[in-house]
Protein backbone atom coordinates (compact mmCIF):
# COMPACT_ATOMS: atom_id res chain seq x y z
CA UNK A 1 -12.69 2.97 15.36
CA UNK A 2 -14.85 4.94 12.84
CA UNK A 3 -17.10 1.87 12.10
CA UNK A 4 -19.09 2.97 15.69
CA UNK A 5 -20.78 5.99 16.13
CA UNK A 6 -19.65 6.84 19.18
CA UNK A 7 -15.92 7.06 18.70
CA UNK A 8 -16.93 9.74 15.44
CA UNK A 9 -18.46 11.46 17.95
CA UNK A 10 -15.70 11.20 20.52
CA UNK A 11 -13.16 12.34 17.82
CA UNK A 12 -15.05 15.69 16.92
CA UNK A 13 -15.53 16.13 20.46
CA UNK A 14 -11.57 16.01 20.74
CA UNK A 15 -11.05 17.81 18.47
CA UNK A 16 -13.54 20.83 19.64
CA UNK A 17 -11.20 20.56 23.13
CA UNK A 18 -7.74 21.09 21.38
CA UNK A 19 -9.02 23.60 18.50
CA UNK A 20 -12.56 24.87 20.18
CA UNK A 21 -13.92 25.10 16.81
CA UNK A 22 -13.67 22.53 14.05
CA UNK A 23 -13.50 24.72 10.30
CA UNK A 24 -11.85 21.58 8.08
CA UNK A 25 -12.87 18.09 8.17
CA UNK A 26 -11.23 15.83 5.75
CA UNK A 27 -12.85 12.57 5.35
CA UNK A 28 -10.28 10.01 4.51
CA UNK A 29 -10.67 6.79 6.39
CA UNK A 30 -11.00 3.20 4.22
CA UNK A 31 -9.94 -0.11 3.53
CA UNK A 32 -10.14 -2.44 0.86
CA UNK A 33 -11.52 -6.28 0.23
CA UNK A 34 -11.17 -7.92 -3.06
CA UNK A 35 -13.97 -10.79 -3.53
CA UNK A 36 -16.13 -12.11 -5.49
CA UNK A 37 -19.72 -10.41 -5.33
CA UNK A 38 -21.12 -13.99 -4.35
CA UNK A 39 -18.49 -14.83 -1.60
CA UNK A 40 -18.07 -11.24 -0.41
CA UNK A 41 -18.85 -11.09 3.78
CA UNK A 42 -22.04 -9.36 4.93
CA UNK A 43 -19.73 -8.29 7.87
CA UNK A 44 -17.60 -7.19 5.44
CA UNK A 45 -19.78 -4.99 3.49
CA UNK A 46 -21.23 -3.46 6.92
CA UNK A 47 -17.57 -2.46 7.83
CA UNK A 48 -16.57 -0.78 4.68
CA UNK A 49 -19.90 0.98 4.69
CA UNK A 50 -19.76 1.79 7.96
CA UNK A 51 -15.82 3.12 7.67
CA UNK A 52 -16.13 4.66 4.21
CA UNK A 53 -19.76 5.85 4.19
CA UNK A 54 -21.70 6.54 7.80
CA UNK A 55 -18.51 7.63 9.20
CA UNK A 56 -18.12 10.46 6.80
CA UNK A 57 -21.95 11.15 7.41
CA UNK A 58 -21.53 11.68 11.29
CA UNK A 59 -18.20 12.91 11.32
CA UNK A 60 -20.02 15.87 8.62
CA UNK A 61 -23.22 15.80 10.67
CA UNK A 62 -21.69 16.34 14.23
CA UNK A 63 -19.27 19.31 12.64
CA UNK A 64 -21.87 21.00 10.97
CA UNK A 65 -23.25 23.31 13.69
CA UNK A 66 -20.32 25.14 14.80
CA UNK A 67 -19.21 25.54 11.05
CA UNK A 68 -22.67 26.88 10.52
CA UNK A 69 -22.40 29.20 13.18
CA UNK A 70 -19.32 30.52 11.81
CA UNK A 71 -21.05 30.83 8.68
CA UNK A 72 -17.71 29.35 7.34
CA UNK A 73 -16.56 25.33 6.70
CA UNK A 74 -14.93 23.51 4.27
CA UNK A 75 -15.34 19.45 4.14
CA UNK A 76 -13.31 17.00 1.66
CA UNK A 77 -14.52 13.78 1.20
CA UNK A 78 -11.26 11.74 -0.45
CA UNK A 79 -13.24 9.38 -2.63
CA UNK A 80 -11.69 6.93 -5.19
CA UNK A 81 -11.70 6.74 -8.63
CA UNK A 82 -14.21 3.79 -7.69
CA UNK A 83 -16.25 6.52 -6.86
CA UNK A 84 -16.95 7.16 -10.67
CA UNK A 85 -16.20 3.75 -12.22
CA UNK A 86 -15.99 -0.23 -11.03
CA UNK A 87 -13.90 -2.44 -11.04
CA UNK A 88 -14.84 -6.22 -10.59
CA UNK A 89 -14.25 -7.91 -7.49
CA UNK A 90 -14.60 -4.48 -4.98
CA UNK A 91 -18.60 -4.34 -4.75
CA UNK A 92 -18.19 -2.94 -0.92
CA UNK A 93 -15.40 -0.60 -2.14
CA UNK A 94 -17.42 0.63 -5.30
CA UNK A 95 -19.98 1.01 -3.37
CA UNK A 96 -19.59 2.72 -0.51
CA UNK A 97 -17.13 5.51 -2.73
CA UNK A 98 -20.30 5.93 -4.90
CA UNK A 99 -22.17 6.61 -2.10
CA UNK A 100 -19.48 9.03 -0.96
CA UNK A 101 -20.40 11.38 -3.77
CA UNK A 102 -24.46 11.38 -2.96
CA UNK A 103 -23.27 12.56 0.27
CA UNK A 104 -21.01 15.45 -0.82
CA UNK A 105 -23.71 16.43 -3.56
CA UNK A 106 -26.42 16.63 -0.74
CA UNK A 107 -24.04 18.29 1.94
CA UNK A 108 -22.83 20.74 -0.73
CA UNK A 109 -27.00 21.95 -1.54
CA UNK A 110 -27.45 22.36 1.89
CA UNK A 111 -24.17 23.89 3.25
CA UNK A 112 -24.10 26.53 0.67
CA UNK A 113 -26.05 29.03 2.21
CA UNK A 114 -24.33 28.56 5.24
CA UNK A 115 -20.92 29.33 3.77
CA UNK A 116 -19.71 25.76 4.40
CA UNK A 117 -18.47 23.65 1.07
CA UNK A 118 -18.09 20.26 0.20
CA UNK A 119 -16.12 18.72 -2.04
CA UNK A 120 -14.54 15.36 -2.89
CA UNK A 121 -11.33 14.15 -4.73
CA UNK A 122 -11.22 11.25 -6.34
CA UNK A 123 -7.35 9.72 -7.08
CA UNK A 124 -6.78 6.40 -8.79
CA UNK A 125 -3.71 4.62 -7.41
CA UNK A 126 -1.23 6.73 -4.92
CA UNK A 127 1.49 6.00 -3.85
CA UNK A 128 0.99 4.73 -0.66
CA UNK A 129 2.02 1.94 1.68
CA UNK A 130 -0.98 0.45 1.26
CA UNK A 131 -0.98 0.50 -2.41
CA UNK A 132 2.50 -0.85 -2.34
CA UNK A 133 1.86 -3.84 -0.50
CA UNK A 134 -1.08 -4.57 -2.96
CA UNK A 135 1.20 -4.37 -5.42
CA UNK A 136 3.58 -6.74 -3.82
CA UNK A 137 0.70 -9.13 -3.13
CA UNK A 138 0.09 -9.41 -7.00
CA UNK A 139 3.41 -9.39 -7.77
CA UNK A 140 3.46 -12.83 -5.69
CA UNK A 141 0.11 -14.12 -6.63
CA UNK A 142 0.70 -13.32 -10.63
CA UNK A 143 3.88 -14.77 -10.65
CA UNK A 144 5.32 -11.61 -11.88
CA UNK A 145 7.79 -8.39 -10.96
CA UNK A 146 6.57 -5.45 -9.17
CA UNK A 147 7.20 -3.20 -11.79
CA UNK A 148 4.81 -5.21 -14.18
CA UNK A 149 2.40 -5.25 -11.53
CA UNK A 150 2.43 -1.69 -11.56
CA UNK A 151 2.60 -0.97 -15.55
CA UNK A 152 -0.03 -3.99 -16.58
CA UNK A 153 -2.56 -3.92 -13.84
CA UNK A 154 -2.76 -1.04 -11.87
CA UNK A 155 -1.38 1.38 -14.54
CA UNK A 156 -3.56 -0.48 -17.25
CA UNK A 157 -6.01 2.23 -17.80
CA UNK A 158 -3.88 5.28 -16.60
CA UNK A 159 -2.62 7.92 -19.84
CA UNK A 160 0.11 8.90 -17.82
CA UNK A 161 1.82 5.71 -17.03
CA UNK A 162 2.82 6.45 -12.70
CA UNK A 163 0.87 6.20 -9.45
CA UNK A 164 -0.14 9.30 -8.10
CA UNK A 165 2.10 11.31 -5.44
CA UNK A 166 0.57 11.81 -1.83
CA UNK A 167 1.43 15.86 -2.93
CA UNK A 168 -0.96 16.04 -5.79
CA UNK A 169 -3.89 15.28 -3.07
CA UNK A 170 -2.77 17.25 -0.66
CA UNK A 171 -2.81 20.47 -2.98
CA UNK A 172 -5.49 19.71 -4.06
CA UNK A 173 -7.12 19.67 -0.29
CA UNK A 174 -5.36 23.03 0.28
CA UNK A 175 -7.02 24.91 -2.89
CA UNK A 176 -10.70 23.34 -1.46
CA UNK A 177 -9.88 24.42 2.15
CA UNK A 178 -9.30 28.04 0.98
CA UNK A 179 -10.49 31.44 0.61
CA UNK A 180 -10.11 30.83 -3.41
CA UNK A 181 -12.63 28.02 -3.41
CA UNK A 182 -15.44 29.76 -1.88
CA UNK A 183 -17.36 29.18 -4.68
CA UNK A 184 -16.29 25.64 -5.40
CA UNK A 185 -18.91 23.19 -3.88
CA UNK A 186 -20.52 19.93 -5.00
CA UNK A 187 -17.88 18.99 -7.05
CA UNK A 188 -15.70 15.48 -7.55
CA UNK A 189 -12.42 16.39 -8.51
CA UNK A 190 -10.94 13.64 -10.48
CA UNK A 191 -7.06 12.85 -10.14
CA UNK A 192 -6.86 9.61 -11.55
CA UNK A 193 -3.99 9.89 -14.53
CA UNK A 194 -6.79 9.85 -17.58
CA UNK A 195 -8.54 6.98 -16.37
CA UNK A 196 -11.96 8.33 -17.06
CA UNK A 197 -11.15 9.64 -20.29
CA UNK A 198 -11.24 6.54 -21.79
């Protein structure tokens, strides 16, 4: 359960036992809640911040040393495009993917000396089970096919008119985690089908 400290701890602490050195850590734990700002749930808003924001902090914070003693790390924070723009109705989402990128800015300044880089991506929709059963879920509440769903609302504001594959992210974590990138650090790496363009 990333929303308590102790089990990030308890997973890097695993993870040191298997590997005995921890050189990648991907940050890519969330959830969504759609609400009004005025109804949303305090304990709501503490979850997804917890998940989606102090999660990624400790999980960074209790890798750091051994990376740094390597004098060699690469982390990937897998924001949103909700990390760049909002979106009514996802104020705990929005927010805690904003607060995503402070974090990989700041870790970035201080880990490049050290030889460790951070980096987020930001994807609009992928194609995901979870994305698919949000589409589903409009499809019923809207009254209207899947497909629509998919072209009108979620595709709305993409250029390229499909949902992202789960392989476009996961090349793009492989170029970050490499030798190549050793000078790419601080950035947010936008994969979100034009969205931002506009």
């Amino acid at each position: 359960d990333l929303s308590r400290a102790a089990d990030c701890q308890e997973l890097v602490e695993r993870g040191k036992q298997r590997f005995s050195t921890i050189d990648i850590l991907i940050n890519n734990a969330g959830f969504q809640h759609v609400c009004a700002l005025e109804d949303f749930p305090v304990e709501v808003w503490q979850r997804m911040l917890a998940v989606m924001l102090t999660a990624p902090f400790l999980l960074t914070q209790a890798v750091w040393p051994s990376m740094k003693q390597k004098g060699w790390g690469r982390i990937v924070n897998i924001g949103s495009i909700h990390s760049q723009v909002a979106s009514p109705n996802k104020v705990g989402y929005t927010s805690a993917k904003h607060g995503l990128i402070g974090l990989t800015k700041t870790a970035a300044l201080e880990g490049g000396p050290l030889g460790i880089t951070v980096n987020a991506i930001c994807p609009a929709y992928v194609r995901t089970p979870l994305v698919e059963k949000q589409i589903a879920a409009q499809a019923v509440t809207l009254g209207i096919s899947q497909e629509t769903v998919e072209s009108e609302v979620f595709l709305k504001s993409a250029a390229t008119g499909s949902l992202i594959e789960p392989s476009e992210i996961s090349s793009l974590v492989l170029y970050l985690c490499s030798d190549n990138a050793k000078s790419v650090t601080g950035a947010s790496w936008n994969i979100d089908c034009g969205w931002t363009a506009r």
